[in-house]
Protein backbone atom coordinates (compact mmCIF):
# COMPACT_ATOMS: atom_id res chain seq x y z
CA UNK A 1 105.94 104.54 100.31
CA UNK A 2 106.72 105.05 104.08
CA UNK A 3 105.38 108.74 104.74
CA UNK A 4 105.17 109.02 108.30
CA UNK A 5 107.70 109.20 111.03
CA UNK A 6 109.08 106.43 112.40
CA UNK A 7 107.95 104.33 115.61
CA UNK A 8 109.79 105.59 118.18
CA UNK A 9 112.23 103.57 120.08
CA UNK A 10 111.01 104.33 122.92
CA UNK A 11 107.83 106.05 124.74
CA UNK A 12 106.92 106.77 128.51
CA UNK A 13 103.34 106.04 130.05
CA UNK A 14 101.94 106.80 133.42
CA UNK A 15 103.07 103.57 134.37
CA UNK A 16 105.30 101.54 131.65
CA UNK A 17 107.99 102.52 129.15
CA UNK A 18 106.87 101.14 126.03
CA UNK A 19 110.27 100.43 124.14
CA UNK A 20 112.56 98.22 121.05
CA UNK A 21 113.84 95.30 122.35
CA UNK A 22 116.93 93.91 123.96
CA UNK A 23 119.08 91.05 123.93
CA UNK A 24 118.95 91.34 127.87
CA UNK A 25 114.88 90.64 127.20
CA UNK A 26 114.81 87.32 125.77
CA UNK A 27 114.99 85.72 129.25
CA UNK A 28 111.42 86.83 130.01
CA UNK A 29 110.37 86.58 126.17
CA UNK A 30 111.10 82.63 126.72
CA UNK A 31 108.92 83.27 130.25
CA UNK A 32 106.11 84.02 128.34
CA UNK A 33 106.26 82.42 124.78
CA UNK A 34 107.04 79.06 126.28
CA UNK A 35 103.37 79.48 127.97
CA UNK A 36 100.73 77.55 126.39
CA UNK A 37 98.52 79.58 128.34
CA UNK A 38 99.82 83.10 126.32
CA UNK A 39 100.34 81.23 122.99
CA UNK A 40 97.19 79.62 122.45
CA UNK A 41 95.76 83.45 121.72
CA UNK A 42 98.69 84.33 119.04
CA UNK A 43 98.49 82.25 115.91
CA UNK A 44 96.71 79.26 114.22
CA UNK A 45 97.24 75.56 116.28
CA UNK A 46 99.77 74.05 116.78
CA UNK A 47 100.99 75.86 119.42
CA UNK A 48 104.40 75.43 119.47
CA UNK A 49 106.15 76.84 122.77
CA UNK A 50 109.17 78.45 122.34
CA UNK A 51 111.89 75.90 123.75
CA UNK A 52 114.91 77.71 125.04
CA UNK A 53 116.73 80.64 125.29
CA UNK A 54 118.34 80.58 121.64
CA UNK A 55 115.18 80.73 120.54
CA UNK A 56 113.98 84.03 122.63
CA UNK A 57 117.48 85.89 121.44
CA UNK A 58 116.31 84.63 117.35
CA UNK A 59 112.85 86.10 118.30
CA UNK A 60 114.10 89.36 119.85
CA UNK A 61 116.34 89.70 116.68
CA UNK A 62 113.50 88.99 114.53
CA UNK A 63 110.79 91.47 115.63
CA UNK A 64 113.35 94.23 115.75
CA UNK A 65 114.26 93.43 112.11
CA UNK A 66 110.84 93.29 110.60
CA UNK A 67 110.85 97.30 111.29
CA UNK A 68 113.39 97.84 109.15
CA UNK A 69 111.98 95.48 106.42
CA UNK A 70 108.87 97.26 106.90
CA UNK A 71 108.79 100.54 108.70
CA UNK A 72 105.19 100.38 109.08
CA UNK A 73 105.20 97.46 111.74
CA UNK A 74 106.98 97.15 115.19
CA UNK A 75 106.97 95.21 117.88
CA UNK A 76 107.83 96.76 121.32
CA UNK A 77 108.76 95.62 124.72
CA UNK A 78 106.02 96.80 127.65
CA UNK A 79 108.45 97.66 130.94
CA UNK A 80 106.81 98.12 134.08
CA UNK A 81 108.40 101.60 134.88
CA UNK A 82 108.84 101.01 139.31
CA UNK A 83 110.10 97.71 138.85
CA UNK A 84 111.83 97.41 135.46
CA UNK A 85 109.89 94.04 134.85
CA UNK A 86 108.88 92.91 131.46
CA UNK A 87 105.29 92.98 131.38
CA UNK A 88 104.91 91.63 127.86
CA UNK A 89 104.51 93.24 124.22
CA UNK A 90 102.58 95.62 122.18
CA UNK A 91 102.91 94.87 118.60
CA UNK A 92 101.96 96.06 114.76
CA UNK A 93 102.34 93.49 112.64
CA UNK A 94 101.23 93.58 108.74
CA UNK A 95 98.66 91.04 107.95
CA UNK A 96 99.51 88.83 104.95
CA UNK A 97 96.12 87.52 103.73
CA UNK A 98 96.15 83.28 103.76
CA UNK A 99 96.04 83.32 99.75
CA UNK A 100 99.53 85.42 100.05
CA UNK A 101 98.20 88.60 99.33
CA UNK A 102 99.18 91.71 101.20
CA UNK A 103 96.44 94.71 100.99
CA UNK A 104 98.19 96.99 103.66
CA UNK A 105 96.55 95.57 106.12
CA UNK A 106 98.07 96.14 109.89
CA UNK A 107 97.04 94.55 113.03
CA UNK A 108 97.52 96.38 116.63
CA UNK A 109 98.29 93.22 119.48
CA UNK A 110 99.21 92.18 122.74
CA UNK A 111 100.33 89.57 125.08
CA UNK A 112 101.63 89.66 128.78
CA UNK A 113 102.96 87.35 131.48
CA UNK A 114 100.12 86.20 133.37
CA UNK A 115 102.16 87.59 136.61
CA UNK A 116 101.04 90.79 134.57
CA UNK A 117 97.51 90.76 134.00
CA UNK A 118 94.98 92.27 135.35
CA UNK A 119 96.31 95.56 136.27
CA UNK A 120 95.52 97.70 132.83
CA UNK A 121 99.13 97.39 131.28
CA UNK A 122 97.62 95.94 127.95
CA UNK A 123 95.04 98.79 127.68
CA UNK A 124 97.87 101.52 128.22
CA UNK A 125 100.39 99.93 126.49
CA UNK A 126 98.27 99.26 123.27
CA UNK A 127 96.99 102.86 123.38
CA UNK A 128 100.70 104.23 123.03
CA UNK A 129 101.79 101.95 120.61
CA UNK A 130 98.81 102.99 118.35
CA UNK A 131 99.35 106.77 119.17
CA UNK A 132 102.60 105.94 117.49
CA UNK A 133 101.02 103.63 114.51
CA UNK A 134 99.08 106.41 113.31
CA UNK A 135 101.48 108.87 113.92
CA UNK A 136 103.57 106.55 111.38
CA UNK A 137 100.85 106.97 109.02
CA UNK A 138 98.44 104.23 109.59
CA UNK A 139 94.52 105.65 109.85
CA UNK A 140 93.23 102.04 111.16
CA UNK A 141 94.34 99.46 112.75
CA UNK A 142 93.09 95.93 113.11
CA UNK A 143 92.65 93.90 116.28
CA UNK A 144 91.64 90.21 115.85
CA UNK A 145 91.30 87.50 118.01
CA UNK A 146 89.60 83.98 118.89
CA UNK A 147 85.90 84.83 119.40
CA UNK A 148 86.31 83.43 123.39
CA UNK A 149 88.99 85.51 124.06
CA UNK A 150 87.07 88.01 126.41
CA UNK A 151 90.17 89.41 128.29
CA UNK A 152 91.10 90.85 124.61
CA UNK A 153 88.14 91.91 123.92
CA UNK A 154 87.56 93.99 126.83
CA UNK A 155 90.90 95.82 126.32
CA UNK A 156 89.72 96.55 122.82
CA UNK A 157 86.35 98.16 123.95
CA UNK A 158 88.57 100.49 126.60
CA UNK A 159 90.65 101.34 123.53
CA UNK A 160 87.57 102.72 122.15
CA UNK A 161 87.73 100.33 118.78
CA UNK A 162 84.76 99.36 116.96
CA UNK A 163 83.43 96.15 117.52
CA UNK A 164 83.06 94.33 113.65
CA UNK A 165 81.49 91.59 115.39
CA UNK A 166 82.23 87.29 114.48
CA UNK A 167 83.91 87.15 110.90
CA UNK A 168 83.00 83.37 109.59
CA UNK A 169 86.15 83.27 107.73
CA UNK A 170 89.24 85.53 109.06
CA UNK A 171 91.20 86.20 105.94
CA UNK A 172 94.35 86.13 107.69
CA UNK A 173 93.87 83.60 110.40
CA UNK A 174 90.67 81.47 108.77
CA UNK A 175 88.02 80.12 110.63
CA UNK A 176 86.23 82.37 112.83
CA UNK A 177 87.32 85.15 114.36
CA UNK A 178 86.20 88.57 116.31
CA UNK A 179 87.39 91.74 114.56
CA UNK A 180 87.71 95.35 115.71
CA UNK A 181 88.89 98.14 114.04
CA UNK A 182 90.97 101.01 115.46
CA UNK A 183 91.14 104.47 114.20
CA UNK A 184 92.81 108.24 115.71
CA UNK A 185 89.15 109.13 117.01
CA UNK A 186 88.15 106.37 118.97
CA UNK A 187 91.48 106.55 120.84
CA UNK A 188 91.12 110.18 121.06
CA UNK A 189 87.16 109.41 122.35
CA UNK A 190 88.50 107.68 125.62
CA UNK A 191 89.72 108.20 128.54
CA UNK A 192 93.08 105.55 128.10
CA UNK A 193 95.27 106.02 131.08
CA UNK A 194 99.03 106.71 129.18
């Protein structure tokens, strides 16, 4: 039972506003899901990039549903505060093991527009989103990824999360994987610009 309070719809950071998304969003949602570049980190192959616009507004409709399905997962839009740009999104999702089973497992992710890399936005938006993720009553959060996927990696070490090492066989992805785990002290260990 849902004991925490709810992710807020939205929350300010030094530098981004980290908030629900819009219909007016899905033009820069198809900017960066139709990028094999960005979608080759998200899921198991194929990679399938999103085609059109129809597809971004189902999308946008989607994430913001699975909150109320689940109030213990949300997606969120990352805005670059001076220039009202979408950088990309911070997400929660619940992880529902390959066998089918769900063990309250949650994941903490991210993806950006490449035009958006590089400058910390994944780092600061992540940490927010998590501050709220606990404050909804999670105490860990997972962050997995493919095992060459340095960029994420790094942004989990500034969140502070503890590095599990290779898992041989990801039981929500399969195959091998690299697995952190983020709790309230290892956030509240760094120095995260928010």
């Amino acid at each position: 039972m849902f004991a925490g309070q709810p992710f807020p719809d939205r929350v300010e950071t030094a530098r981004l506003v980290v908030r629900r998304f819009a219909d007016a969003d899905a033009p820069r949602v198809l900017s960066i899901l139709s990028r094999l570049d960005v979608i080759r980190w998200l899921d198991n192959p194929p990679f399938v990039p999103m085609a059109d616009l129809d597809q971004a507004r189902q999308w946008v409709t989607k994430v913001n549903r699975r909150e109320v399905d689940d109030p213990l997962q949300a997606w969120r839009c990352l805005e670059v505060r001076e220039t009202g740009v979408m950088a990309g999104t911070v997400l929660v999702p619940r992880l529902e093991r390959i066998d089918g089973g769900f063990v309250g497992e949650y994941e903490l992710g991210w993806h950006l527009h490449p035009d958006s890399t590089g400058r910390g936005y994944a780092t600061e938006g992540a940490a927010a989103h998590a501050r709220s993720a606990f404050a909804a009553g999670h105490t860990s959060l997972v962050i997995g990824m493919y095992p060459d996927n340095a960029p994420s990696a790094a942004v989990a070490r500034r969140l502070g999360a503890e590095d599990l090492g290779e898992v041989p066989d990801d039981p929500w992805y399969g195959g091998v994987s690299r697995h952190f785990t983020l709790r309230p002290e290892h956030l509240d260990a760094t120095q995260v610009r928010e």
